[in-house]
C-alpha atoms as a PDB file:
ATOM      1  CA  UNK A   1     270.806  28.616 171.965  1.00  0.00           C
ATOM      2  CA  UNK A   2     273.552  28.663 170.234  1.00  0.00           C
ATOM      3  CA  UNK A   3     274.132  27.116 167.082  1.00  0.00           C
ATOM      4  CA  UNK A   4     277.456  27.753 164.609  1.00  0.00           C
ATOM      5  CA  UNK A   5     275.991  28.101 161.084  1.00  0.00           C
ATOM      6  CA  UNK A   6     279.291  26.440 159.855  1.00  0.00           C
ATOM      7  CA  UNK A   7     278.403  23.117 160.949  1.00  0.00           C
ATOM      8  CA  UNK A   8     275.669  22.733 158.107  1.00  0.00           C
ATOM      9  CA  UNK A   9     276.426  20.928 154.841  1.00  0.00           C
ATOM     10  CA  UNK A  10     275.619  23.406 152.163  1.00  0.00           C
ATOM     11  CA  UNK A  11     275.567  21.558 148.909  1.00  0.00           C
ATOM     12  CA  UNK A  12     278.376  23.088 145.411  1.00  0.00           C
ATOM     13  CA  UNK A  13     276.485  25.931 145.239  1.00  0.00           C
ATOM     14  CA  UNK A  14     276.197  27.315 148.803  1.00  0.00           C
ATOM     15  CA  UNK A  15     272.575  25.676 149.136  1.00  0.00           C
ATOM     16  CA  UNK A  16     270.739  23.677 151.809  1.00  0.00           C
ATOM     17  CA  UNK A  17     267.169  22.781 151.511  1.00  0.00           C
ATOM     18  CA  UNK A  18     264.354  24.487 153.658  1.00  0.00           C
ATOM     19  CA  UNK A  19     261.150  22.318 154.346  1.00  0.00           C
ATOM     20  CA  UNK A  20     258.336  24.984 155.503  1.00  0.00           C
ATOM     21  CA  UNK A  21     255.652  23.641 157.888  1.00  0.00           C
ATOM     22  CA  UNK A  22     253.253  24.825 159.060  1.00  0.00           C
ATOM     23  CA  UNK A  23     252.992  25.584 163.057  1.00  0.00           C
ATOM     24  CA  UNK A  24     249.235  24.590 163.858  1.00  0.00           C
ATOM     25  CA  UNK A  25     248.495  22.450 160.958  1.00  0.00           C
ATOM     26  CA  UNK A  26     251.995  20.798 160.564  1.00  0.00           C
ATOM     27  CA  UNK A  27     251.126  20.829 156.638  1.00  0.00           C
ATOM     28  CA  UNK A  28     254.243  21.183 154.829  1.00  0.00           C
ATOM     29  CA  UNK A  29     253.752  24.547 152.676  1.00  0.00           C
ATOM     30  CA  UNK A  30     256.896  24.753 150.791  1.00  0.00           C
ATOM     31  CA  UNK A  31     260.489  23.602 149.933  1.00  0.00           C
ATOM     32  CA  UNK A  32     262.900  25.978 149.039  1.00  0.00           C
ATOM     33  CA  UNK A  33     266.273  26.642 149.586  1.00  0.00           C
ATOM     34  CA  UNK A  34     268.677  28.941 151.360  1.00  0.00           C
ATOM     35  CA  UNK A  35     272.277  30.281 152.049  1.00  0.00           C
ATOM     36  CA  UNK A  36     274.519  31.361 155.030  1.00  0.00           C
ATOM     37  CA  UNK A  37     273.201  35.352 154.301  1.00  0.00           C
ATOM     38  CA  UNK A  38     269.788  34.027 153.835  1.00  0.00           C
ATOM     39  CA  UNK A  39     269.983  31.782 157.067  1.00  0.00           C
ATOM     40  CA  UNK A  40     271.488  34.594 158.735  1.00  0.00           C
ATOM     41  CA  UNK A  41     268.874  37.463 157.343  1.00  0.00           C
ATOM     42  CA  UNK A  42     265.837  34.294 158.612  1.00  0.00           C
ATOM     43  CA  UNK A  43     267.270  34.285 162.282  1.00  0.00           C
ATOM     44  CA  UNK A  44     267.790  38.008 162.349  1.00  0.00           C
ATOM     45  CA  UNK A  45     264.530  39.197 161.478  1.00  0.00           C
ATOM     46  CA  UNK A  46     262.443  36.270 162.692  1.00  0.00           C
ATOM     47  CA  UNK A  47     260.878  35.803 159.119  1.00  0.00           C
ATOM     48  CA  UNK A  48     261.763  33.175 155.820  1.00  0.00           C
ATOM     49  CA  UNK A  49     264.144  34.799 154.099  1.00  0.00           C
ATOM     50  CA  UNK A  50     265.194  32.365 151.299  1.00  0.00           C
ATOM     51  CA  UNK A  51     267.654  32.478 147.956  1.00  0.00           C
ATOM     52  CA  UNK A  52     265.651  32.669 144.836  1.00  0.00           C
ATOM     53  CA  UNK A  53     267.482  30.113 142.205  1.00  0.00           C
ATOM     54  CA  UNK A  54     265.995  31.213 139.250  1.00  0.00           C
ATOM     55  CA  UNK A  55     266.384  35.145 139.740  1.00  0.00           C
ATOM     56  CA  UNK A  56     269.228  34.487 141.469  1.00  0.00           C
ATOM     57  CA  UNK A  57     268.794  36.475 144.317  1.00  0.00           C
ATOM     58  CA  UNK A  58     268.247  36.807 147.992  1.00  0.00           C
ATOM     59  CA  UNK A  59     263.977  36.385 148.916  1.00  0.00           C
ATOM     60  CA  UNK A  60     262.478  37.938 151.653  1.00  0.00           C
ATOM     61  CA  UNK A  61     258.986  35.600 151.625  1.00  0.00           C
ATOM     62  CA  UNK A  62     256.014  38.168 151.677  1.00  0.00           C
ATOM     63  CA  UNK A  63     257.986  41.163 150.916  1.00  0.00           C
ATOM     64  CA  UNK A  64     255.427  42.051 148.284  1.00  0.00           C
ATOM     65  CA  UNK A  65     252.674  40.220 148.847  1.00  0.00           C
ATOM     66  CA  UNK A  66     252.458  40.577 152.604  1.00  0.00           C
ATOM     67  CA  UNK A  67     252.376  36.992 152.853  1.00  0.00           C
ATOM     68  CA  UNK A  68     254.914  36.493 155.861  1.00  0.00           C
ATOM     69  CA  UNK A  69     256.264  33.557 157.211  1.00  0.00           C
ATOM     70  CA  UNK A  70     257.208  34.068 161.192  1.00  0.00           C
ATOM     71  CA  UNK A  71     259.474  31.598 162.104  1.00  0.00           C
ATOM     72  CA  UNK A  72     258.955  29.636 165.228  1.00  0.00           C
ATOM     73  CA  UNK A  73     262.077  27.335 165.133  1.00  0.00           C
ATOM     74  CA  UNK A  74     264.768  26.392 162.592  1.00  0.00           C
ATOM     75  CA  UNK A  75     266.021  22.601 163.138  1.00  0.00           C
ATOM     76  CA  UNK A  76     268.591  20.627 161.244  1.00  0.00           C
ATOM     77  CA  UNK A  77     268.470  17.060 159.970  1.00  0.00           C
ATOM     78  CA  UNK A  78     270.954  13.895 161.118  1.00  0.00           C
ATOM     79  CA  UNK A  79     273.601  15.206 158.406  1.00  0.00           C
ATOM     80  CA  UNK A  80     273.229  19.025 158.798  1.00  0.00           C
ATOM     81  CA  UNK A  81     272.254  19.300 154.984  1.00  0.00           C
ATOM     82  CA  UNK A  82     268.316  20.137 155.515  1.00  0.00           C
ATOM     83  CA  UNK A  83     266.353  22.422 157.505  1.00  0.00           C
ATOM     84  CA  UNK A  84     262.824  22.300 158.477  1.00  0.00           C
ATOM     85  CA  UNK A  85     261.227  25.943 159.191  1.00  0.00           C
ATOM     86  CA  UNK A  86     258.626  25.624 161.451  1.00  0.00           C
ATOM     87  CA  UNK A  87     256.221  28.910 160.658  1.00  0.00           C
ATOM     88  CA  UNK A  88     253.385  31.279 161.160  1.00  0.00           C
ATOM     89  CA  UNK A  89     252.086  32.339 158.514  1.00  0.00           C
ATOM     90  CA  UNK A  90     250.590  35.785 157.386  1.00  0.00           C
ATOM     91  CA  UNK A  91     248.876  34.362 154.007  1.00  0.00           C
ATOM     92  CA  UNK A  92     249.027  31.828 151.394  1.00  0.00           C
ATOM     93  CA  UNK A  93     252.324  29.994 151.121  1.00  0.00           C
ATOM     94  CA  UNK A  94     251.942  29.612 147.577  1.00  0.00           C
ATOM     95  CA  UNK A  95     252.258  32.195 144.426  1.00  0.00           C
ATOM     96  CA  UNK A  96     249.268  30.210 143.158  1.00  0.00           C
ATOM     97  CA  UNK A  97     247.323  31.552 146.249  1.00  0.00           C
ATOM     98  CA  UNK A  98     246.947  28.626 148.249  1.00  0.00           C
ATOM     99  CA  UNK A  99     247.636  27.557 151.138  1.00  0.00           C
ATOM    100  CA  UNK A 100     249.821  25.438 149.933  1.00  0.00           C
ATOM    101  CA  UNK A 101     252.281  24.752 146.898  1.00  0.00           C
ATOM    102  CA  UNK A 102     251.281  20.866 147.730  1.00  0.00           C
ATOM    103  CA  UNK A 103     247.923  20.478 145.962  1.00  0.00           C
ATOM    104  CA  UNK A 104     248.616  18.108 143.606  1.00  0.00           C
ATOM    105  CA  UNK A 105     247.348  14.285 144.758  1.00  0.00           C
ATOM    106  CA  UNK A 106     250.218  11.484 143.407  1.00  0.00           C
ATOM    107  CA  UNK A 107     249.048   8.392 145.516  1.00  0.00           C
ATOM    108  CA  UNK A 108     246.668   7.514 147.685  1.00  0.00           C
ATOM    109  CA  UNK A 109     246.602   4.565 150.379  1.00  0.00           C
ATOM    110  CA  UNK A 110     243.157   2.404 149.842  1.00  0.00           C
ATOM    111  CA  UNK A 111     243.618   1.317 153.571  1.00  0.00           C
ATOM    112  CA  UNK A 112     245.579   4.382 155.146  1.00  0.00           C
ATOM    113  CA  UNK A 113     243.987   7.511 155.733  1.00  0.00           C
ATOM    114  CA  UNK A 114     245.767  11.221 157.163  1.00  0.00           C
ATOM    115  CA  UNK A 115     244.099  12.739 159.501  1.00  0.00           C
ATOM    116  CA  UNK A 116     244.212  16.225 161.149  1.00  0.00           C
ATOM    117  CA  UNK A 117     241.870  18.544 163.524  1.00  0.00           C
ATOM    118  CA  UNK A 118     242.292  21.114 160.361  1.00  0.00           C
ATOM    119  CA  UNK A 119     240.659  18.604 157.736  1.00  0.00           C
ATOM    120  CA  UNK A 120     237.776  17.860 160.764  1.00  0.00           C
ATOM    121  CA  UNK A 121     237.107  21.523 160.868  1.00  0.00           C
ATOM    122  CA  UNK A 122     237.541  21.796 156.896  1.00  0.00           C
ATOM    123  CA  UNK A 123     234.936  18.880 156.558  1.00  0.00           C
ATOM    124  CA  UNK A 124     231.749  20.491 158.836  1.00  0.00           C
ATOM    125  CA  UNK A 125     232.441  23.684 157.228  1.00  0.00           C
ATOM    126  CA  UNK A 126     231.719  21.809 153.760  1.00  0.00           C
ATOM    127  CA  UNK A 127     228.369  20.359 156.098  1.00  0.00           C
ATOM    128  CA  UNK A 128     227.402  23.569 157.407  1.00  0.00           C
ATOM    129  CA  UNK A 129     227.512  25.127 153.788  1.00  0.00           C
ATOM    130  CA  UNK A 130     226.460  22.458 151.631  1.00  0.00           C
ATOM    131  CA  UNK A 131     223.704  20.953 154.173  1.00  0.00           C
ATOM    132  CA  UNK A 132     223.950  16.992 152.528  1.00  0.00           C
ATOM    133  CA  UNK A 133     220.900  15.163 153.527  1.00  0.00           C
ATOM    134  CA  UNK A 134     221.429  12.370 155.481  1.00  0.00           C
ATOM    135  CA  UNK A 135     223.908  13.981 157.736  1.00  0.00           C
ATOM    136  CA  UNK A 136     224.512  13.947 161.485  1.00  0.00           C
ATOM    137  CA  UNK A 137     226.313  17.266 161.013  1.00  0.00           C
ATOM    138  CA  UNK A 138     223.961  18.388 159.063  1.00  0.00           C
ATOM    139  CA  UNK A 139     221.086  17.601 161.825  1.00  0.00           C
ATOM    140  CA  UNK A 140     222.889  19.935 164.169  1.00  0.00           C
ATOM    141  CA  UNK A 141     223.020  22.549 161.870  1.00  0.00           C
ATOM    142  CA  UNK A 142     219.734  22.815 160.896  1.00  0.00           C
ATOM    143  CA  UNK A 143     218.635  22.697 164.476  1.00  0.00           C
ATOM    144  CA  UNK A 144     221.102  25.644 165.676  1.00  0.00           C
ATOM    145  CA  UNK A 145     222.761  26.926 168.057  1.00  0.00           C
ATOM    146  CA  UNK A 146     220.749  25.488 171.416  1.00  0.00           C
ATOM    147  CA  UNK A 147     220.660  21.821 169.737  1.00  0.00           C
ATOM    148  CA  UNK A 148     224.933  22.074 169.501  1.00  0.00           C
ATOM    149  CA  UNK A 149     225.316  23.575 172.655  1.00  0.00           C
ATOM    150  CA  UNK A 150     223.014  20.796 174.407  1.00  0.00           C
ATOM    151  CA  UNK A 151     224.878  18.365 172.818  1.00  0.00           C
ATOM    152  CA  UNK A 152     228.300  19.373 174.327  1.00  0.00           C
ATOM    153  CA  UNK A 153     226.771  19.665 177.781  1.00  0.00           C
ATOM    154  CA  UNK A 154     225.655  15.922 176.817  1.00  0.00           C
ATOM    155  CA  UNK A 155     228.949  14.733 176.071  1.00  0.00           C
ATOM    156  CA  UNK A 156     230.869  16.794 178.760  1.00  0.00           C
ATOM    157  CA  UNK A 157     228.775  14.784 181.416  1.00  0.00           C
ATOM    158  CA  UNK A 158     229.742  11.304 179.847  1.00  0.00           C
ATOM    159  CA  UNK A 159     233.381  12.355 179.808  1.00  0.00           C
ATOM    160  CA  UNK A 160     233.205  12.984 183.661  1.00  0.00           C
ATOM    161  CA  UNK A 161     231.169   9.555 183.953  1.00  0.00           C
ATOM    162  CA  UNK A 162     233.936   7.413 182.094  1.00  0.00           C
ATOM    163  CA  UNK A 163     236.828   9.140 183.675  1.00  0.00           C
ATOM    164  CA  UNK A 164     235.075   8.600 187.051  1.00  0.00           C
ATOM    165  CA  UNK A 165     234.469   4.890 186.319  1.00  0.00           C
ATOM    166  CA  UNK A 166     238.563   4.794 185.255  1.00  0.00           C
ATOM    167  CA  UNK A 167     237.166   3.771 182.416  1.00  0.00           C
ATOM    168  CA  UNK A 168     240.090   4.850 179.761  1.00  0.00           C
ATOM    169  CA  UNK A 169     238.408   3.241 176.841  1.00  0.00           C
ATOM    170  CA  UNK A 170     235.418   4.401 177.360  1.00  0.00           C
ATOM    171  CA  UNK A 171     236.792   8.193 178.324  1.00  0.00           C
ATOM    172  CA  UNK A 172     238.898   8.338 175.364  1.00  0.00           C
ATOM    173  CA  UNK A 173     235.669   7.392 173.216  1.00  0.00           C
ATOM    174  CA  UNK A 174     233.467  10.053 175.246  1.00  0.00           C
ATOM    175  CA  UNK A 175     236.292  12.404 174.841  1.00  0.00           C
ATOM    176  CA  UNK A 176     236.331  11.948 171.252  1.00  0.00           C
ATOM    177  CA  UNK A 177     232.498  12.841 170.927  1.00  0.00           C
ATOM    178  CA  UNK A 178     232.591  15.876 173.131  1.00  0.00           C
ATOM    179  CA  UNK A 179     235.789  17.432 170.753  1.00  0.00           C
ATOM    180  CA  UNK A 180     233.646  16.439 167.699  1.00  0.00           C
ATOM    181  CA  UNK A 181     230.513  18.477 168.960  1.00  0.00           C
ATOM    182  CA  UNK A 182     233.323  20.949 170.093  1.00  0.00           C
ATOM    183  CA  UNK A 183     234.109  21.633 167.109  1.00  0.00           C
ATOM    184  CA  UNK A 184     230.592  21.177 165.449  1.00  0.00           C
ATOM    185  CA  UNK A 185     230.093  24.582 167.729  1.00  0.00           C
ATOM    186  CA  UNK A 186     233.306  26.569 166.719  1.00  0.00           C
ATOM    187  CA  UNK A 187     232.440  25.859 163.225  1.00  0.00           C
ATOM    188  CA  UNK A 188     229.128  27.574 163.518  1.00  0.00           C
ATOM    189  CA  UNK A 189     230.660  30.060 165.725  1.00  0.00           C
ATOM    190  CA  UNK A 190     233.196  30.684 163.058  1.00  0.00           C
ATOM    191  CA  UNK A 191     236.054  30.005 165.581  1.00  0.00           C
ATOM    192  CA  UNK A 192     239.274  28.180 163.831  1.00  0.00           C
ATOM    193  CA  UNK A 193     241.726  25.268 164.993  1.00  0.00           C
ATOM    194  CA  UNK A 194     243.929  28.301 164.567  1.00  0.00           C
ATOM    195  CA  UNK A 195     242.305  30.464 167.149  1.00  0.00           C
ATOM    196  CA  UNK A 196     242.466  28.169 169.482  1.00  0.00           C
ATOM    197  CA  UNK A 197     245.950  26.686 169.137  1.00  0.00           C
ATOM    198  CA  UNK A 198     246.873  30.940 169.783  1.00  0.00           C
ATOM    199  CA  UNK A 199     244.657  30.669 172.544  1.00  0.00           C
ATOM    200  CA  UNK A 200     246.237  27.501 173.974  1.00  0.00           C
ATOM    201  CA  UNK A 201     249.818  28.983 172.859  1.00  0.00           C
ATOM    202  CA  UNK A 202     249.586  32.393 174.415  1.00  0.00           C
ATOM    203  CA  UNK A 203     248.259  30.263 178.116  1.00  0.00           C
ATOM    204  CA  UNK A 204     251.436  28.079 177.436  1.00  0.00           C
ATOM    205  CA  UNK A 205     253.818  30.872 177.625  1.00  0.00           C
ATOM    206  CA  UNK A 206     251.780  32.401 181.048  1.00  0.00           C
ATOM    207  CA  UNK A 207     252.586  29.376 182.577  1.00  0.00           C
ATOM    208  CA  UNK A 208     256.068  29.302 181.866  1.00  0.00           C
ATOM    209  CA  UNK A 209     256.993  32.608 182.944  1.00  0.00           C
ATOM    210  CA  UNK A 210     254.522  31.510 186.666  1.00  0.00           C
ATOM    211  CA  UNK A 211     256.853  28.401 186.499  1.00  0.00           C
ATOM    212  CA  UNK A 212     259.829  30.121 186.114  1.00  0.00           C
ATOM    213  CA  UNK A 213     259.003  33.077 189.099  1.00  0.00           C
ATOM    214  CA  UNK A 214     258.054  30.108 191.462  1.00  0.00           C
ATOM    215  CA  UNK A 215     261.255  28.470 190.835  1.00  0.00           C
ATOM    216  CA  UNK A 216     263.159  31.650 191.567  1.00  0.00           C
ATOM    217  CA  UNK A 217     261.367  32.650 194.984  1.00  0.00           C
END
């Protein structure tokens, strides 16, 4: 790919914005900003490199605090004068220590609610350590490990019953229970969304490169 560096709109003072996001969890983790040795030092090393505004100084993210940000794609906005940095990240994106440097709620849709497979996997951790009464979740803790796995061999079997009826509603419901009790498992396995979007990722790639010698035979 290539891309002239030119073509960006870098604003009086050599700047363009950086949105950071997140790979697997698409959570934006921080906005900062960057110049043409900056952008260059990003693409050359395969990790954020920003410009620090109030030291004044190139900012190699993680350099001290191990806390690296591998970059999986830089892309450019309709005007060329923002970026968004799609990453990997090492560690916390924020100096605070957390995940984020977004923490702070503003507003809050009554009606509209976000959601994400890494707030599901956030919220039955909270089950499995806090055990509310009351709770579904809870239920299958308590009961362990044979209790969760029966209930995914429950819910694979009504996924192949919808999907062999042709029933999409119905499949995309069943589907929706199995990846529930799914993940009801990999949270008391202690698996993460993040292991298995690597998991996923890494199969991706395999199947490119088997795509690619077919295609050359």
């Amino acid at each position: 790919m290539n891309f002239n560096i030119d073509e960006l709109k870098f604003d009086e003072k050599g700047l363009i914005p950086a949105v950071v996001v997140d790979s697997i969890t698409k959570k934006v983790l921080t906005v900062a900003y960057m110049n043409r040795e900056s952008l260059q030092i990003s693409m050359e090393k395969g990790k954020t490199c920003f410009w620090s505004r109030s030291r004044q100084e190139l900012w190699l993210k993680g350099e001290t605090s191990g806390n690296y940000q591998h970059i999986v794609s830089i892309t450019a906005d309709c005007d060329k004068d923002a970026l968004v940095v799609v990453v990997e990240k090492d560690g916390p994106a924020c100096h605070l220590g957390t995940d984020s440097c977004f923490n702070t709620p503003v507003y809050q849709s009554e009606e509209l609610h976000e959601f994400t497979l890494q707030g599901l996997a956030d919220l039955l951790q909270g089950r499995m350590d806090e055990r509310p009464e009351g709770s579904y979740t809870t239920y299958l803790f308590d009961k362990g490990i044979d209790k969760i796995l029966k209930k995914v061999g429950e819910e694979c079997t009504e996924v192949i019953i919808a999907g062999k009826a042709d029933d999409k509603k119905e499949t995309v419901y069943e589907i929706a229970d199995l990846a529930y009790h799914v993940m009801v498992l990999m949270t008391q396995m202690g698996i993460s969304v993040e292991d298995i979007h690597r998991e996923l990722a890494s199969r991706h790639i395999i199947d490119h490169k088997v795509k690619q010698e077919k295609m050359t035979k």
